[in-house]
C-alpha atoms as a PDB file:
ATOM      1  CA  UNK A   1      -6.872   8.257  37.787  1.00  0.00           C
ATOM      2  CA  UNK A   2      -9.011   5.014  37.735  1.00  0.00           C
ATOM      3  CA  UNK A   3     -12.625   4.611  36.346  1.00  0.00           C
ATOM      4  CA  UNK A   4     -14.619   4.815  39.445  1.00  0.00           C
ATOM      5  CA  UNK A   5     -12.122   8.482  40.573  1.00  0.00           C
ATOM      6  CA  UNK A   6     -13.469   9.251  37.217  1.00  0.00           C
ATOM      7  CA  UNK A   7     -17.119   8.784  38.397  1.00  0.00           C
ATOM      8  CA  UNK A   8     -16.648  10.698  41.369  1.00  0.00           C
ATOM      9  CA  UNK A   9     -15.323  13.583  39.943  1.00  0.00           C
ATOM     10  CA  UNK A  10     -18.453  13.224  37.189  1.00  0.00           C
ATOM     11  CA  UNK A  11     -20.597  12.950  39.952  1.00  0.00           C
ATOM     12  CA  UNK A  12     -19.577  15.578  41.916  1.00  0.00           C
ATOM     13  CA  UNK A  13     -19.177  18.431  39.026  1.00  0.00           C
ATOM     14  CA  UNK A  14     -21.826  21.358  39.638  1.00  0.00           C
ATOM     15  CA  UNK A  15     -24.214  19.697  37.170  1.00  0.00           C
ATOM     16  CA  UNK A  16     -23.934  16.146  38.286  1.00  0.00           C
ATOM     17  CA  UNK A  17     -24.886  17.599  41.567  1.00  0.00           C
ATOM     18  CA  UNK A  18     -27.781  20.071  40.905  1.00  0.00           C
ATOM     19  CA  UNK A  19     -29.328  17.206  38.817  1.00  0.00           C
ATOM     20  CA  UNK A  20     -29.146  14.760  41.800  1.00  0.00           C
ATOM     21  CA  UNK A  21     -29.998  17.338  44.386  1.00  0.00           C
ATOM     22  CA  UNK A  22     -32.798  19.436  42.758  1.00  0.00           C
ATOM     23  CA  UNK A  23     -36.837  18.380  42.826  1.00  0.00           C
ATOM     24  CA  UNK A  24     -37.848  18.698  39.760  1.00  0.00           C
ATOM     25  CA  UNK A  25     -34.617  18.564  37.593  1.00  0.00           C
ATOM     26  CA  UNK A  26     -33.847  15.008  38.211  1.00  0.00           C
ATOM     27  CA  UNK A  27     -37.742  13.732  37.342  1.00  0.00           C
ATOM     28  CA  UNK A  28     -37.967  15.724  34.514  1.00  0.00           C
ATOM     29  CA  UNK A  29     -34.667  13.849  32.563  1.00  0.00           C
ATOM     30  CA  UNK A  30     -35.956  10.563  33.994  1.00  0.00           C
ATOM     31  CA  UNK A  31     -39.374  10.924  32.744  1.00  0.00           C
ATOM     32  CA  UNK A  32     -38.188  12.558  29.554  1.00  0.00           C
ATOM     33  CA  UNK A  33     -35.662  10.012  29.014  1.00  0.00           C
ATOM     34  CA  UNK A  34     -38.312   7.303  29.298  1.00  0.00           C
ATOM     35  CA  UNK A  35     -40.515   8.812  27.026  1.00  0.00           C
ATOM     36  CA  UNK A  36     -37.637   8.818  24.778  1.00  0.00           C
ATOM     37  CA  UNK A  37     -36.711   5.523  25.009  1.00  0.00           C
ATOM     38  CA  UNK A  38     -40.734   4.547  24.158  1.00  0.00           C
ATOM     39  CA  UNK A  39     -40.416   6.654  21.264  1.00  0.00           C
ATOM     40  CA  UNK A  40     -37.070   5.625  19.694  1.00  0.00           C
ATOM     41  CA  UNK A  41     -37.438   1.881  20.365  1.00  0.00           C
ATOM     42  CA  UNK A  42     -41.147   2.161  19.429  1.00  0.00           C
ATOM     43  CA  UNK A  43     -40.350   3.038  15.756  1.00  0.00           C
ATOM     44  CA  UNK A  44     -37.237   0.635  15.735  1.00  0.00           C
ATOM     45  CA  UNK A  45     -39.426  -1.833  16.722  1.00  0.00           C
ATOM     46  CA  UNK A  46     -41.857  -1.116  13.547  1.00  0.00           C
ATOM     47  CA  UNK A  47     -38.433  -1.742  10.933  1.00  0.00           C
ATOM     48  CA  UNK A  48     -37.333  -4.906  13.046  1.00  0.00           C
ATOM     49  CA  UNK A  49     -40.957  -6.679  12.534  1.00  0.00           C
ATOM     50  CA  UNK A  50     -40.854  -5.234   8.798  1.00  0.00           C
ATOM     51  CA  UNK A  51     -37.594  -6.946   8.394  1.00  0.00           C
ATOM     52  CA  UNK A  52     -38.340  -9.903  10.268  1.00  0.00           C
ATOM     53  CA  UNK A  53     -41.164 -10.467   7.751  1.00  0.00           C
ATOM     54  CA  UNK A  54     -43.885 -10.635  10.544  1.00  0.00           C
ATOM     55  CA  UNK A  55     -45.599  -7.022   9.970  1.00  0.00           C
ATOM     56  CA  UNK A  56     -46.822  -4.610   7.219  1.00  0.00           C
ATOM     57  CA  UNK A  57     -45.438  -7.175   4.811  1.00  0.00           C
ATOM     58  CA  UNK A  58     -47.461  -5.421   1.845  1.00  0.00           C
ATOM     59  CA  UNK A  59     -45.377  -2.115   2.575  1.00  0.00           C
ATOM     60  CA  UNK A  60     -42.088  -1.526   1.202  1.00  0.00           C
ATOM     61  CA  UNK A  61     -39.220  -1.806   3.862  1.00  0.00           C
ATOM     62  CA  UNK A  62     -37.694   1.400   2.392  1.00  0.00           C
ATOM     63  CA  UNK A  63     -40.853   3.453   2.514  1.00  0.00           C
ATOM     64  CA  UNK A  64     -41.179   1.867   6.609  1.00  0.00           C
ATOM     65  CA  UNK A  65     -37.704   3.035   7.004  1.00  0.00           C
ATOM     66  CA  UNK A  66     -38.498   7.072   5.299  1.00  0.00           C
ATOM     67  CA  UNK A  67     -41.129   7.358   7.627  1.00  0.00           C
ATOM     68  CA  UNK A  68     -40.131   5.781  11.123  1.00  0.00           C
ATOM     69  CA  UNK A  69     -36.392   6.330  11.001  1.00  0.00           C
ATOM     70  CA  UNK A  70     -36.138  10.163  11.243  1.00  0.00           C
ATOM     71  CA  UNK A  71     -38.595  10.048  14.665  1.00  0.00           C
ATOM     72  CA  UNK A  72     -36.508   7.113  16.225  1.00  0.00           C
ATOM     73  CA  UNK A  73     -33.005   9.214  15.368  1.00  0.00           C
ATOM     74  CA  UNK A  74     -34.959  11.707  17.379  1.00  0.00           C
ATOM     75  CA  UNK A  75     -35.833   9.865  20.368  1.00  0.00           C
ATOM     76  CA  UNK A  76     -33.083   8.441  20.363  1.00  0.00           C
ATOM     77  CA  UNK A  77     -30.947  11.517  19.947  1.00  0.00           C
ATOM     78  CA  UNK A  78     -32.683  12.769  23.027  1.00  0.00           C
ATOM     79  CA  UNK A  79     -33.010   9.722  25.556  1.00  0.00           C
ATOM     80  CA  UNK A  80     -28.864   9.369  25.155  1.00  0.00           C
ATOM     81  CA  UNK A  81     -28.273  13.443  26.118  1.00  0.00           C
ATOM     82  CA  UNK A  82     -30.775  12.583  29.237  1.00  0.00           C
ATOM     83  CA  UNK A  83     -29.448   9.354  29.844  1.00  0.00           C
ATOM     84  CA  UNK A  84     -25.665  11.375  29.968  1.00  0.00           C
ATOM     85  CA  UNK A  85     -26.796  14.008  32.183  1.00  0.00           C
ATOM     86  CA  UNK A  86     -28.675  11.020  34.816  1.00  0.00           C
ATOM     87  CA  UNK A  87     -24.960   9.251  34.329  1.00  0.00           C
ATOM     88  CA  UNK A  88     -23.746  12.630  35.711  1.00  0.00           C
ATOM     89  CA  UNK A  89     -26.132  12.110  38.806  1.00  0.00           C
ATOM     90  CA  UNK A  90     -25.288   9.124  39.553  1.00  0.00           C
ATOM     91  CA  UNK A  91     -22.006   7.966  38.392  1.00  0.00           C
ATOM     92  CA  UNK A  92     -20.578   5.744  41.020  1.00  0.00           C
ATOM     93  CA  UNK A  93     -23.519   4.393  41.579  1.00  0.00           C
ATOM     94  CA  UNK A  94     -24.542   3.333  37.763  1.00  0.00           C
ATOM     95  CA  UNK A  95     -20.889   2.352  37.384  1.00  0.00           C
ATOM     96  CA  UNK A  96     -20.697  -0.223  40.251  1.00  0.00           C
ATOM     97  CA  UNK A  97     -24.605  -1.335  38.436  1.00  0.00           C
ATOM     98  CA  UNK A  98     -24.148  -4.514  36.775  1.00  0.00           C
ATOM     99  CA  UNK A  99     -27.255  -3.513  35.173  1.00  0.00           C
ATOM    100  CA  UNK A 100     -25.852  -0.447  33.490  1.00  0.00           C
ATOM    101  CA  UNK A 101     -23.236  -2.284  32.327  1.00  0.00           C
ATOM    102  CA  UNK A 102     -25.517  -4.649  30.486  1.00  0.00           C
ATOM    103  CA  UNK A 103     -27.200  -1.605  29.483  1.00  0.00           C
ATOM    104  CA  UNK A 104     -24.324  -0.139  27.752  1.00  0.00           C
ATOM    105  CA  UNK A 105     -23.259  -3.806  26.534  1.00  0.00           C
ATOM    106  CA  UNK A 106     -26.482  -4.266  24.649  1.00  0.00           C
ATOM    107  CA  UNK A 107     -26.814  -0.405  23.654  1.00  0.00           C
ATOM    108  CA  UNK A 108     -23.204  -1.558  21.855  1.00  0.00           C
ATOM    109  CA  UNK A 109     -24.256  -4.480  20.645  1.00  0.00           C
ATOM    110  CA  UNK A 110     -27.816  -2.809  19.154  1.00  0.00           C
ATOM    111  CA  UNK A 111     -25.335  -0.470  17.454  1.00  0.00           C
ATOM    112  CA  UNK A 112     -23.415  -3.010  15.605  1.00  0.00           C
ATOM    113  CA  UNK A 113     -26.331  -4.929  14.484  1.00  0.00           C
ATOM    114  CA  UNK A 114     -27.709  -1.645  13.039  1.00  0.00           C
ATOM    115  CA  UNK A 115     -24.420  -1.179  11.435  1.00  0.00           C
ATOM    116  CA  UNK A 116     -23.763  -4.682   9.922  1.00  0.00           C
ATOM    117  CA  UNK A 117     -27.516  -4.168   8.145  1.00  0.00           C
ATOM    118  CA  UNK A 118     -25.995  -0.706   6.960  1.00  0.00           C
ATOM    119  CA  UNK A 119     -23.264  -1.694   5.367  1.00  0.00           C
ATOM    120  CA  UNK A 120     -24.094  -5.229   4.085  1.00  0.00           C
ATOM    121  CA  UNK A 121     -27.855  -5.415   3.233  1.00  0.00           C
ATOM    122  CA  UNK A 122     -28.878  -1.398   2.490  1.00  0.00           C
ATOM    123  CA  UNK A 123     -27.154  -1.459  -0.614  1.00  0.00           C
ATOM    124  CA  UNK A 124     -28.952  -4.590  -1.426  1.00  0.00           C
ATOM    125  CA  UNK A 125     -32.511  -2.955  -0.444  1.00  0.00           C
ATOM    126  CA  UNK A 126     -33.423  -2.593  -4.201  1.00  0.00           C
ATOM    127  CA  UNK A 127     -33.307  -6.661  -4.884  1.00  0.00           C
ATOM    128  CA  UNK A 128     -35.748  -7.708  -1.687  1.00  0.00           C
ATOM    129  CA  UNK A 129     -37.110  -4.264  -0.755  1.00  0.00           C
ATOM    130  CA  UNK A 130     -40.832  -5.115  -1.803  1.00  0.00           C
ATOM    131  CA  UNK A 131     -40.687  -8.550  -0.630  1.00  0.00           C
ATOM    132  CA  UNK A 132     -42.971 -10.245   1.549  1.00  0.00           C
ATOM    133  CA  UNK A 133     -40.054 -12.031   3.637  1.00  0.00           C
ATOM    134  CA  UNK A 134     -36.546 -10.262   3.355  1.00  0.00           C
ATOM    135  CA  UNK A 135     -33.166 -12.355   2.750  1.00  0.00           C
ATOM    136  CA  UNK A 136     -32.274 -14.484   5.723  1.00  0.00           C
ATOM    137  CA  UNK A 137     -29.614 -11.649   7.260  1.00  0.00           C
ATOM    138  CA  UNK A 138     -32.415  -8.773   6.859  1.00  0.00           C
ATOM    139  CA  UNK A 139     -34.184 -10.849   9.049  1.00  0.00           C
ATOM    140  CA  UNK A 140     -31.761 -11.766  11.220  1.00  0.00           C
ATOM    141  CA  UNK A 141     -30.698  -7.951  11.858  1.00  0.00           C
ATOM    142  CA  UNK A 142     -34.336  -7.818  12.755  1.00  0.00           C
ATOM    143  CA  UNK A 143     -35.047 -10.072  14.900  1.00  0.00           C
ATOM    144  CA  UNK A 144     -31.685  -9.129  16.869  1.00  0.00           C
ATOM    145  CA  UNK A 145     -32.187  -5.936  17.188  1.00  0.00           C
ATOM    146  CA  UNK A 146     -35.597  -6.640  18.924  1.00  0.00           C
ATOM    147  CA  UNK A 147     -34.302  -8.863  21.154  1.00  0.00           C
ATOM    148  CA  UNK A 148     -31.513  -6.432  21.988  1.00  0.00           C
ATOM    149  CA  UNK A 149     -33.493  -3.435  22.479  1.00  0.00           C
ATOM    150  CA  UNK A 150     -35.701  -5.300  24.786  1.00  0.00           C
ATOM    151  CA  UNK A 151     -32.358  -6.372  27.097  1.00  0.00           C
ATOM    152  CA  UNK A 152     -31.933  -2.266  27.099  1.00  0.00           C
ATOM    153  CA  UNK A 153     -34.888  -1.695  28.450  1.00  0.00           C
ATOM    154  CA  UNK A 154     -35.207  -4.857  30.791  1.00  0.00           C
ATOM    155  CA  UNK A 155     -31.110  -3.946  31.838  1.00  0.00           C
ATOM    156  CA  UNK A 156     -32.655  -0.093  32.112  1.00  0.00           C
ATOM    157  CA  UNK A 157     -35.171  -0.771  34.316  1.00  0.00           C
ATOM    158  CA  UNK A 158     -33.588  -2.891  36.491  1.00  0.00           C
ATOM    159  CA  UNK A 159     -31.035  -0.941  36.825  1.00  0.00           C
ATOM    160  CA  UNK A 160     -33.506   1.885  38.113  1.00  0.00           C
ATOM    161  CA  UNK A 161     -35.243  -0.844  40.755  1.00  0.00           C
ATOM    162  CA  UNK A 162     -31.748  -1.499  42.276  1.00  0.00           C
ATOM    163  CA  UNK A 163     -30.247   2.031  42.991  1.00  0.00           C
END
């Protein structure tokens, strides 16, 4: 069975088709999976300028991370069930998108940055965490991961404007 046999079948499963077929269903996990995306990539967006040294430079970039990190894990955790069931919708279509698949390439790629900073600078965090300007590679994570969450978005809504 090839990838795009794979889609159809998605596609055409009861849910995949009472999403794409029903008036309010459809709207409803677009516009929540928006707000989602606002929300996650809001707060994310809060850590990356902390740890790009270019805002709340006075706070420490643990106590930033307490307090935004459990409501982007949230937003998050929400805009990628939506963002499976509008797959479901419209499989074939998103598959043959070049924009989803940037989407899902820089979705990948904002996962690895976040990982990298996980497992070589947050058991570092104690030595820079009150710092003005973080180590070079804090910074670096930061600045990457805005610039990837921004192709997300731009790959996101593209995507949307070319369906």
């Amino acid at each position: 069975m090839s990838i795009i046999e794979v889609c159809q079948w998605l596609q055409d499963t009861e849910v995949g088709t009472q999403i794409r077929e029903s008036v309010w269903t459809f709207p409803i996990l677009e516009g929540t999976h928006l707000l989602t995306i606002a929300i996650s990539v809001g707060t994310l967006l809060v850590m990356d300028l902390r740890l790009a040294g270019l805002l709340f430079t006075r706070q420490k970039v643990s106590d930033i991370t307490k307090a935004v990190m459990p409501i982007s894990i949230f937003g998050f955790t929400v805009m990628f069930i939506t963002g499976i069931f509008l797959f479901l919708s419209q499989a074939v279509k998103a598959y043959g998108s070049i924009y989803f698949k940037l989407k899902v390439l820089f979705l990948l790629l904002a996962g690895v940055n976040a990982l990298v900073f996980e497992l070589t600078m947050r058991n570092k965090i104690h030595d820079w965490d009150a710092d003005a300007v973080p180590p070079w590679r804090a910074r670096m994570a930061g600045i990457c991961g805005m610039i990837l969450w921004a192709s997300v978005i731009a790959a996101c809504r593209t995507m949307a404007y070319n369906f």
